[in-house]
PDB file of N, CA and C in Angstrom:
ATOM      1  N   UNK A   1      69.855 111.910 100.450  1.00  0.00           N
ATOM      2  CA  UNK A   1      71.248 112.305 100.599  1.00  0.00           C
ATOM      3  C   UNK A   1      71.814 112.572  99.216  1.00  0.00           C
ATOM      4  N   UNK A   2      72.925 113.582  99.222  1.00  0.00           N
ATOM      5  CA  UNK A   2      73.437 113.663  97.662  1.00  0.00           C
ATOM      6  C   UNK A   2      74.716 113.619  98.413  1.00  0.00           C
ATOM      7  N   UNK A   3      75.336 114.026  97.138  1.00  0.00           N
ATOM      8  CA  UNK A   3      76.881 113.360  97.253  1.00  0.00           C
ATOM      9  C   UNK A   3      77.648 114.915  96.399  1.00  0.00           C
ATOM     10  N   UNK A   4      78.493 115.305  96.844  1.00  0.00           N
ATOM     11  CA  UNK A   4      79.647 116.348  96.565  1.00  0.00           C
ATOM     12  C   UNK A   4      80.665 115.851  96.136  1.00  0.00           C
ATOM     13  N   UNK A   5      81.879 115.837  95.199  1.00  0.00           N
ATOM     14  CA  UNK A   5      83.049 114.944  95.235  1.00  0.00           C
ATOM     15  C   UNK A   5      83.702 116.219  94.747  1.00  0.00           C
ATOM     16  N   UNK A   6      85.332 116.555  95.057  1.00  0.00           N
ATOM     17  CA  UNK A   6      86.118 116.736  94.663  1.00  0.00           C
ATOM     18  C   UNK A   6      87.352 116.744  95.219  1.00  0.00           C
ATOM     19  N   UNK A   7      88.416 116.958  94.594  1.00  0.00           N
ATOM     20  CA  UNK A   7      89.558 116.937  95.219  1.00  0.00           C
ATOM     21  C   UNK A   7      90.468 118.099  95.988  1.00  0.00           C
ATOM     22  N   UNK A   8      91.293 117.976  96.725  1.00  0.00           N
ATOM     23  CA  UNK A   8      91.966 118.850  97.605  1.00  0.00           C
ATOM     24  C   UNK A   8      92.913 118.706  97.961  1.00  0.00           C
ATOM     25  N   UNK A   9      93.841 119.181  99.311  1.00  0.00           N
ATOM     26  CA  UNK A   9      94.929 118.896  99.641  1.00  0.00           C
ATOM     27  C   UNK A   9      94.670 119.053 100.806  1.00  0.00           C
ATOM     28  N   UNK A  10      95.220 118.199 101.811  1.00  0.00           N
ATOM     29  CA  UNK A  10      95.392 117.925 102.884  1.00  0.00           C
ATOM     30  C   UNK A  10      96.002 119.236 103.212  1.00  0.00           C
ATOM     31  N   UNK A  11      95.393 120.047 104.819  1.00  0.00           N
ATOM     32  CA  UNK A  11      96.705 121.012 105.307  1.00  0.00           C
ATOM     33  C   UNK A  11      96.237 121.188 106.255  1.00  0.00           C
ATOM     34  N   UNK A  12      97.295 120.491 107.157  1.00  0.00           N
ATOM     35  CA  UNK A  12      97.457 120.912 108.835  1.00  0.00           C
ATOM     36  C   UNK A  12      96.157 119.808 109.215  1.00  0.00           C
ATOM     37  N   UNK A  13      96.419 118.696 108.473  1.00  0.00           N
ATOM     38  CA  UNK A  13      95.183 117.826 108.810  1.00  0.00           C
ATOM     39  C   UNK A  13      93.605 118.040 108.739  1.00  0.00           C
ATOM     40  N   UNK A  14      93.515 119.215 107.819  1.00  0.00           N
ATOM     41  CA  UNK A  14      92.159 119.562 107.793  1.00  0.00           C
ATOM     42  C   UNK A  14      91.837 119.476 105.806  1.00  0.00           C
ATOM     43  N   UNK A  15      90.855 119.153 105.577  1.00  0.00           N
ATOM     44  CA  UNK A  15      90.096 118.829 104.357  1.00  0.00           C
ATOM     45  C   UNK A  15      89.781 120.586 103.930  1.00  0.00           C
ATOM     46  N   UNK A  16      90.188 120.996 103.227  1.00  0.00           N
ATOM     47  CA  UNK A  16      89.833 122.250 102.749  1.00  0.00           C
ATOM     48  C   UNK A  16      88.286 122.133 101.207  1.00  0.00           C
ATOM     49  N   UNK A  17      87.202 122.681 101.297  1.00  0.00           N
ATOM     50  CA  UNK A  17      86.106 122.433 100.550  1.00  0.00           C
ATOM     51  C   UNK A  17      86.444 124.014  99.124  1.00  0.00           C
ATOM     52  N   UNK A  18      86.279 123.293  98.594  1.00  0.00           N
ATOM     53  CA  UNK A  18      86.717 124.386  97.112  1.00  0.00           C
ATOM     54  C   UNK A  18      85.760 125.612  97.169  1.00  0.00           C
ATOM     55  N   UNK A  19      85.842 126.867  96.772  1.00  0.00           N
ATOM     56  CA  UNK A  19      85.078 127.696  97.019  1.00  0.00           C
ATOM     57  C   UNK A  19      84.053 127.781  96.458  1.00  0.00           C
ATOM     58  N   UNK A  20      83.879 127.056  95.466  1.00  0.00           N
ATOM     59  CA  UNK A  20      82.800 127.142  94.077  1.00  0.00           C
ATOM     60  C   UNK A  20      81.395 125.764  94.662  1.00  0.00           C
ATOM     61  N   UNK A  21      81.890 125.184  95.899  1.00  0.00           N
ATOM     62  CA  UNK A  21      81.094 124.127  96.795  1.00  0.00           C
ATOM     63  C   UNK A  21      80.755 124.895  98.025  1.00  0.00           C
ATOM     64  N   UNK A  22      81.233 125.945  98.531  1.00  0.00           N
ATOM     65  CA  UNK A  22      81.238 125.916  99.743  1.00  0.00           C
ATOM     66  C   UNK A  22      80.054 126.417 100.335  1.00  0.00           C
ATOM     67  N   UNK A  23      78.917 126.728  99.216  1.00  0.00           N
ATOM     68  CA  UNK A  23      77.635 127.228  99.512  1.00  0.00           C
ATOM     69  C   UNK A  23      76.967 126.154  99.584  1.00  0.00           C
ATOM     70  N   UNK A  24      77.339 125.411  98.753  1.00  0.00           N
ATOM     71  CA  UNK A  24      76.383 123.874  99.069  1.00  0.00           C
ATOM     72  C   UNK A  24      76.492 123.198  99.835  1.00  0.00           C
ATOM     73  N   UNK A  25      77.623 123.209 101.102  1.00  0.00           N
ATOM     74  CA  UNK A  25      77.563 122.254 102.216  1.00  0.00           C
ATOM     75  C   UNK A  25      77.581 123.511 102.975  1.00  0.00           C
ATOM     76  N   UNK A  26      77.278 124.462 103.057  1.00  0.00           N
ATOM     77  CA  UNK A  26      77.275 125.613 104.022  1.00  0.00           C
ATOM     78  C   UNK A  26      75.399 125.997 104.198  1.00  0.00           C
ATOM     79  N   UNK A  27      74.917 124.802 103.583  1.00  0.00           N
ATOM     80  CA  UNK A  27      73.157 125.622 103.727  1.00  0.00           C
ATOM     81  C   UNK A  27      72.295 125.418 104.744  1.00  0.00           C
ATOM     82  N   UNK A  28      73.497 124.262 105.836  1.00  0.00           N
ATOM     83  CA  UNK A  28      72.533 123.851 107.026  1.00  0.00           C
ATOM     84  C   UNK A  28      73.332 123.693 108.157  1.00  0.00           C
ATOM     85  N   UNK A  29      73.895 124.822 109.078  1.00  0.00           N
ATOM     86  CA  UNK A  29      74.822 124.486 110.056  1.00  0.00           C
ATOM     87  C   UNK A  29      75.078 123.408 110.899  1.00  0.00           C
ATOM     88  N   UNK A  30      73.947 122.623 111.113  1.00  0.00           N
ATOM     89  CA  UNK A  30      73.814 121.359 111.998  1.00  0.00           C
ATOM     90  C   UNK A  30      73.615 120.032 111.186  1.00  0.00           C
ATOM     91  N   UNK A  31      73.985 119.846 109.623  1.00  0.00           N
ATOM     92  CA  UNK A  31      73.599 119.747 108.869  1.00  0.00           C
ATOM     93  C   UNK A  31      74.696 117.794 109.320  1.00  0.00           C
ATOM     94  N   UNK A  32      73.837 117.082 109.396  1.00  0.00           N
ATOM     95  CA  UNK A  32      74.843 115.427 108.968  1.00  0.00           C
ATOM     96  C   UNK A  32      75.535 115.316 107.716  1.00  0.00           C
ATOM     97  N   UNK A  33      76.554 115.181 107.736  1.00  0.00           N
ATOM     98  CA  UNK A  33      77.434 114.637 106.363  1.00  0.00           C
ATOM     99  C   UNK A  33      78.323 113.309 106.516  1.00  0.00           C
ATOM    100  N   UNK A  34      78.344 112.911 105.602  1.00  0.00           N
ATOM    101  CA  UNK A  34      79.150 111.660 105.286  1.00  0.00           C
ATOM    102  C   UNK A  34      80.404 111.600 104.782  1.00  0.00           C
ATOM    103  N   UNK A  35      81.432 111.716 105.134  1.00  0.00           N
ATOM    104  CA  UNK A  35      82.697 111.920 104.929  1.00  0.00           C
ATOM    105  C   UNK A  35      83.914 110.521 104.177  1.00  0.00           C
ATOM    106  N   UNK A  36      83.983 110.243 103.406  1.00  0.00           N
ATOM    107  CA  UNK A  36      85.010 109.724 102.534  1.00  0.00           C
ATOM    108  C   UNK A  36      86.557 110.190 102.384  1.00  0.00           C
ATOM    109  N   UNK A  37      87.592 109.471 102.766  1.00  0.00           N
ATOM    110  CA  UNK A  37      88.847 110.197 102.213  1.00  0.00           C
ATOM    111  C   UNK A  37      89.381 109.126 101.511  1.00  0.00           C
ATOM    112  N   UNK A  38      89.664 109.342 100.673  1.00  0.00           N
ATOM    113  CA  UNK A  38      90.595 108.000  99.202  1.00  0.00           C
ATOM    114  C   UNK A  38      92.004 108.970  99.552  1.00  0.00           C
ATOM    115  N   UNK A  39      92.754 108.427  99.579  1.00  0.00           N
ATOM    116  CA  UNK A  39      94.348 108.739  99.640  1.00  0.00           C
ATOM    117  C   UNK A  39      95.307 108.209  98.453  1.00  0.00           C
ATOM    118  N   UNK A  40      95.605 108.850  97.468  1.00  0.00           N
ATOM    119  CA  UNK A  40      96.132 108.104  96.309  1.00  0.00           C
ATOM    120  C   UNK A  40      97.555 107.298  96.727  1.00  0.00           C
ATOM    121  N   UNK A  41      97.198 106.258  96.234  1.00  0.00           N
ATOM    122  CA  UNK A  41      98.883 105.514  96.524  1.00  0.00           C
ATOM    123  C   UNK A  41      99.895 105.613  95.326  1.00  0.00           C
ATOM    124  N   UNK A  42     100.787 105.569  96.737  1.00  0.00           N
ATOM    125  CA  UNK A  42     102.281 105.970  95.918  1.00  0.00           C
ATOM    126  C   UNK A  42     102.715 104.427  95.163  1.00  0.00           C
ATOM    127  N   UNK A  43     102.121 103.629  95.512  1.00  0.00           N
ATOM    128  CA  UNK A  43     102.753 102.321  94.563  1.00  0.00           C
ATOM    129  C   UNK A  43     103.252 101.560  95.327  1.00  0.00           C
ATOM    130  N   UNK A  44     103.985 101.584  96.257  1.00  0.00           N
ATOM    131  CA  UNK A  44     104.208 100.578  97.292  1.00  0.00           C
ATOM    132  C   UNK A  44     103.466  99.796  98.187  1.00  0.00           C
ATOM    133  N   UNK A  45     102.039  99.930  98.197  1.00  0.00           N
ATOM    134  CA  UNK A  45     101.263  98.867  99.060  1.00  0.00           C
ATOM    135  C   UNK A  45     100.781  97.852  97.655  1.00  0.00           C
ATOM    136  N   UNK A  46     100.738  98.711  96.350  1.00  0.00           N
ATOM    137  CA  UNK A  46     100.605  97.831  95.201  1.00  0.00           C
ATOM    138  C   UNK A  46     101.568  96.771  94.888  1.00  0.00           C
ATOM    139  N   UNK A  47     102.661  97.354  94.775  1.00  0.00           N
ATOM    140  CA  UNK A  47     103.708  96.203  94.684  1.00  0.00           C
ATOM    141  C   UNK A  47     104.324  95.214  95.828  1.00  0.00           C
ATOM    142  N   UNK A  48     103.832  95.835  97.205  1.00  0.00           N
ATOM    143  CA  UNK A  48     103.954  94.608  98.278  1.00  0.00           C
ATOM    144  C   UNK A  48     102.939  93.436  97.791  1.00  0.00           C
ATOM    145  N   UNK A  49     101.564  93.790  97.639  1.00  0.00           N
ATOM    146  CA  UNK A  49     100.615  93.155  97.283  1.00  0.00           C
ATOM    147  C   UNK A  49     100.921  92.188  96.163  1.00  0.00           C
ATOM    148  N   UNK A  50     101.521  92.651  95.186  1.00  0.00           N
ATOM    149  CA  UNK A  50     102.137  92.006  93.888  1.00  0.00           C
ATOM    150  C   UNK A  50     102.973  91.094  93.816  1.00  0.00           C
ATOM    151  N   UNK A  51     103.861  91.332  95.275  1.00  0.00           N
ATOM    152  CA  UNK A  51     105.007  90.521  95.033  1.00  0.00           C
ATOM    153  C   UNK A  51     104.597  89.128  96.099  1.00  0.00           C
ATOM    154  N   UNK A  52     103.998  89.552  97.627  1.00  0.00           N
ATOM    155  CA  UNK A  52     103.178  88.477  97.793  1.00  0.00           C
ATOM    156  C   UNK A  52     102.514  87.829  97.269  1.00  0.00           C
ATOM    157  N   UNK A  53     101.519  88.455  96.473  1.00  0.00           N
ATOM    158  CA  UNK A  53     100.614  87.386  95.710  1.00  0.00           C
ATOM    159  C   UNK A  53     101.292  86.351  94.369  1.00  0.00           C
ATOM    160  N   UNK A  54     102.528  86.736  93.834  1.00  0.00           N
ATOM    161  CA  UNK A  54     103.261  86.107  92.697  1.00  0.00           C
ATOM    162  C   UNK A  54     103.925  84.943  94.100  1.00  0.00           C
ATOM    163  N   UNK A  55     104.578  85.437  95.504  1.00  0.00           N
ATOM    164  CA  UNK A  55     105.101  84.477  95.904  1.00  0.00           C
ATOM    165  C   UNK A  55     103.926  83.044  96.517  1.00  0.00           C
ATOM    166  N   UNK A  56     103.155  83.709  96.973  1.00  0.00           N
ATOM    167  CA  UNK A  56     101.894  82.503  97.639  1.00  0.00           C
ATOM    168  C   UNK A  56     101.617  81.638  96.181  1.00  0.00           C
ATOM    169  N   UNK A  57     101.351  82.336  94.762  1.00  0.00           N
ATOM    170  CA  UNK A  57     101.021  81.944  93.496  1.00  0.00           C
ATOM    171  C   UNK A  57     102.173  80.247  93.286  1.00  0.00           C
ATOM    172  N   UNK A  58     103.259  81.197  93.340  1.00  0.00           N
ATOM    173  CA  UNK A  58     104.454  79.885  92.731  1.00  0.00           C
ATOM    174  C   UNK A  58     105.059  79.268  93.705  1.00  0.00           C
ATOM    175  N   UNK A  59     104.464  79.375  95.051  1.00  0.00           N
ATOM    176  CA  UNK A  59     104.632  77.979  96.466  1.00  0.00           C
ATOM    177  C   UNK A  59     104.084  76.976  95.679  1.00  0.00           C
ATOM    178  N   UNK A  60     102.699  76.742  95.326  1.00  0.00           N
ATOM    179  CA  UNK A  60     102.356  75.725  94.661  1.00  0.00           C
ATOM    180  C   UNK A  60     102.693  75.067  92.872  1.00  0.00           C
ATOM    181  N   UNK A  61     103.724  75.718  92.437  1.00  0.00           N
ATOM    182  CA  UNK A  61     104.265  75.409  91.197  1.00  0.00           C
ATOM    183  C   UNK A  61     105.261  74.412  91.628  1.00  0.00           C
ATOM    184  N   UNK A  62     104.906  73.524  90.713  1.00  0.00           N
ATOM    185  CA  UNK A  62     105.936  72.692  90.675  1.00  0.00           C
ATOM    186  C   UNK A  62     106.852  72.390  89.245  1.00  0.00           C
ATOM    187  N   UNK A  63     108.183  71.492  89.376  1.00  0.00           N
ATOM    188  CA  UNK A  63     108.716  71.196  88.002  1.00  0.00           C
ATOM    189  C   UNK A  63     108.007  70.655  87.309  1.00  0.00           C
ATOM    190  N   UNK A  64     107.390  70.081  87.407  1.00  0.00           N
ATOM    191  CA  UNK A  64     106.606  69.379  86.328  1.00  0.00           C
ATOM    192  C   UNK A  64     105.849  69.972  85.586  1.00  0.00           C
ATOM    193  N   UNK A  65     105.439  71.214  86.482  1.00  0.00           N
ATOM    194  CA  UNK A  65     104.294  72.291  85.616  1.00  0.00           C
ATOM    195  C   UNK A  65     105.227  72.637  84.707  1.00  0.00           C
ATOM    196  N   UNK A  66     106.459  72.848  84.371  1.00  0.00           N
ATOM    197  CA  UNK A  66     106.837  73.133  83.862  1.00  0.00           C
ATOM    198  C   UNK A  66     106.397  72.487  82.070  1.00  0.00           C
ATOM    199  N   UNK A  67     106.280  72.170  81.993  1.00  0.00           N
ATOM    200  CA  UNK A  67     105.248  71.215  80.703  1.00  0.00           C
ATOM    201  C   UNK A  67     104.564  72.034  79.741  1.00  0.00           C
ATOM    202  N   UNK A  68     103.901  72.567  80.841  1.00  0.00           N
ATOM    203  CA  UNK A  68     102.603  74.045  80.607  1.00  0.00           C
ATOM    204  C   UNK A  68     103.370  75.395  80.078  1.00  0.00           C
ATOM    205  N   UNK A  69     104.953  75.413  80.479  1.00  0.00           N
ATOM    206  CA  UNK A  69     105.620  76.429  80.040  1.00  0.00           C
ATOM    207  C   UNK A  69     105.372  76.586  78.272  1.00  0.00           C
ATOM    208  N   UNK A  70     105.651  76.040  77.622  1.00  0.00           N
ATOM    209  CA  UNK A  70     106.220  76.143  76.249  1.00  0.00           C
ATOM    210  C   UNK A  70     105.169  75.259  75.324  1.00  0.00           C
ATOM    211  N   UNK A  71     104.199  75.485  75.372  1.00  0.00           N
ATOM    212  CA  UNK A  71     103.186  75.009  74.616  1.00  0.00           C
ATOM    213  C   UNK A  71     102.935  75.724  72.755  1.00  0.00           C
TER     214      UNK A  71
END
């Protein structure tokens, strides 16, 4: 198996293949492929993630840790 990568734009829900590829996945009509889609994030499942994980983090802080502050 080899591997093709590049990028595109979504349109009308279909994956458009760049023209400068399209001979190389065009050489076997019945041909199996393996399909990948990465979707770049806009930053908001990052910073949900961020802000949960700082809150689960400092449930278990206590005053006393406070000690550890200013070393």
């Amino acid at each position: 198996m080899r591997a093709v990568e590049f990028r595109t734009k979504l349109k009308n829900n279909r994956i458009d293949i760049p023209k400068k590829l399209q001979n190389q996945v065009n050489t076997s009509k019945n041909q199996d492929v393996r399909v990948i889609v990465l979707i770049e994030d806009n930053g908001k499942e990052k910073d949900d993630f961020q802000l949960l994980s700082t809150e689960e983090f400092l449930k278990g802080y206590a005053k006393t840790d406070s000690v550890y502050d200013h070393y």
